[in-house]
Protein backbone atom coordinates (compact mmCIF):
# COMPACT_ATOMS: atom_id res chain seq x y z
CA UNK A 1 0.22 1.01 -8.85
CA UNK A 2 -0.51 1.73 -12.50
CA UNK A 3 -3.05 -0.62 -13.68
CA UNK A 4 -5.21 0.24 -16.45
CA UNK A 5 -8.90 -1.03 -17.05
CA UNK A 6 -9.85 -2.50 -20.34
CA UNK A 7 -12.61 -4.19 -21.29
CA UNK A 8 -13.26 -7.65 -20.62
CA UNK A 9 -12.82 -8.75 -25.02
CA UNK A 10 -9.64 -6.18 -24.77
CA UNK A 11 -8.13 -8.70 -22.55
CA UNK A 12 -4.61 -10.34 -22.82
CA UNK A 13 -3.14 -13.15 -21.50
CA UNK A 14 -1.52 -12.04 -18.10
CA UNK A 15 -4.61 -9.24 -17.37
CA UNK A 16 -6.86 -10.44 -14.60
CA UNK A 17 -10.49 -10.69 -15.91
CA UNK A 18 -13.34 -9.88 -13.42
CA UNK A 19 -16.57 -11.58 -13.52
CA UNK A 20 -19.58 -10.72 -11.58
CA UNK A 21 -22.22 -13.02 -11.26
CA UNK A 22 -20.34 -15.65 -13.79
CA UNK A 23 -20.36 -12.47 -16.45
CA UNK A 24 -16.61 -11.07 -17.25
CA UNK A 25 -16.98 -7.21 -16.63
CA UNK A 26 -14.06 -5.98 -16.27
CA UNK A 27 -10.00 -6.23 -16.81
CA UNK A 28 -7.47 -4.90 -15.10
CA UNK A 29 -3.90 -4.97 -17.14
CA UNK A 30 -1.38 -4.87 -14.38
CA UNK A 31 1.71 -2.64 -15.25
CA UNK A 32 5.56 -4.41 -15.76
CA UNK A 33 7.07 -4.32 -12.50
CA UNK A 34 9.79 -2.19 -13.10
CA UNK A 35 6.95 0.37 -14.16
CA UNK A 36 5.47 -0.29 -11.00
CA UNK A 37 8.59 0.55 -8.55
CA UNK A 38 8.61 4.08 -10.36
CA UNK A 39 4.65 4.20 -9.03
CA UNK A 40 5.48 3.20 -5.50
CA UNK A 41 8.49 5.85 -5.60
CA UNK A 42 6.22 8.41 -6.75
CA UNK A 43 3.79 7.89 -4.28
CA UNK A 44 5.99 7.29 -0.78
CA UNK A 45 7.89 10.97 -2.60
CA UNK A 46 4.40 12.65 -2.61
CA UNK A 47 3.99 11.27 1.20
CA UNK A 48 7.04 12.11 2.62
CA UNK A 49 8.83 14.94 0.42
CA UNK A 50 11.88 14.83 -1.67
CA UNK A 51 13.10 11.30 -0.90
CA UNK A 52 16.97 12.11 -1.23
CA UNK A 53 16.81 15.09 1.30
CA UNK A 54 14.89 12.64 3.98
CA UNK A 55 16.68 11.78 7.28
CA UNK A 56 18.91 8.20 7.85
CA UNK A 57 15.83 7.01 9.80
CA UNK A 58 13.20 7.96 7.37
CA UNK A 59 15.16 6.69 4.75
CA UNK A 60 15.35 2.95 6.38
CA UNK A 61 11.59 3.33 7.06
CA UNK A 62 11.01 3.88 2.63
CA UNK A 63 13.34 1.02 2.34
CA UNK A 64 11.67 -1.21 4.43
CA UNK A 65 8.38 0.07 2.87
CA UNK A 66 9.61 -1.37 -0.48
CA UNK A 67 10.92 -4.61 0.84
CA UNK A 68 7.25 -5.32 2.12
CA UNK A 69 6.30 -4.62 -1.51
CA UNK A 70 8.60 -6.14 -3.29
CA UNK A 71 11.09 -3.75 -4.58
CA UNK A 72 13.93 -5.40 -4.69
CA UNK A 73 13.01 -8.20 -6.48
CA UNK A 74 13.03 -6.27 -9.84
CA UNK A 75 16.02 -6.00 -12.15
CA UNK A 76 17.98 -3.22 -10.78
CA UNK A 77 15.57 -2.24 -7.49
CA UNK A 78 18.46 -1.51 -5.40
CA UNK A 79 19.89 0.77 -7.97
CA UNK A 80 17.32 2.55 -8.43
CA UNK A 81 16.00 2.81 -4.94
CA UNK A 82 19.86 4.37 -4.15
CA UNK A 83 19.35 6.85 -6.60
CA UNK A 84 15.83 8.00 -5.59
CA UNK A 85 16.63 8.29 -2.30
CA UNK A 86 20.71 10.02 -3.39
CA UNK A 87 22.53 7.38 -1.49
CA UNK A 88 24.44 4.51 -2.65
CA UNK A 89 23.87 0.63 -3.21
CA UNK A 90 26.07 -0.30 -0.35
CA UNK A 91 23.95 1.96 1.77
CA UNK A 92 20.72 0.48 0.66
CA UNK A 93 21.75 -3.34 1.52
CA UNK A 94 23.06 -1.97 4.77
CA UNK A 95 19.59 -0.59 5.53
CA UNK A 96 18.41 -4.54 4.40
CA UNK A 97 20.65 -6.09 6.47
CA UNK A 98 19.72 -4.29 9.42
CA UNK A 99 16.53 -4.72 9.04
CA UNK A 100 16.60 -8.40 8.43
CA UNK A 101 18.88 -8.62 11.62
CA UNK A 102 16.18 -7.02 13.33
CA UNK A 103 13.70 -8.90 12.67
CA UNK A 104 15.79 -11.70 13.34
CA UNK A 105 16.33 -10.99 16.88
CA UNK A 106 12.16 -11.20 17.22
């Protein structure tokens, strides 16, 4: 996902500090979510291959992949999902909507 490890006196406000035994060892700074949708396109393109030249169904199974982690709720996730995977926005809700219909019908 990106995160970086800095020491526990290197910390900031929003980095989680861990402790062990009540002593702060460690701090992990967490990366800005847009920052982290690049990360989780980079890894499900090392996975499955060149995401744009994937099949219809493999292409709903990377979108539902990154509507279980969150994707689309960063500033301009559907945008840039469509252009990772070379189709457009109207595609990519389509592939939401059928897969909230779906699991509707559970």
């Amino acid at each position: 996902m990106g995160a970086e490890m800095v020491a526990p006196d290197q910390a900031r406000g929003d980095d989680v500090v861990l402790s062990w035994e009540g002593e702060e060892v460690l701090a992990v700074r967490l990366p800005h979510l847009a920052d982290s949708l690049d990360h989780i396109l980079a890894d499900l393109q090392r996975r499955h291959g060149t995401l744009s030249e994937l099949d219809r169904k493999d292409k709903q199974s990377v979108v539902r992949i990154l509507e279980e982690r969150g994707a689309f709720s960063v500033r301009h996730g559907v945008e840039t999902v469509a252009s990772a995977l070379g189709v457009s926005r109207f595609t990519v809700y389509n592939y939401l909507n059928r897969e909230n219909a779906a699991k509707a019908a559970e």
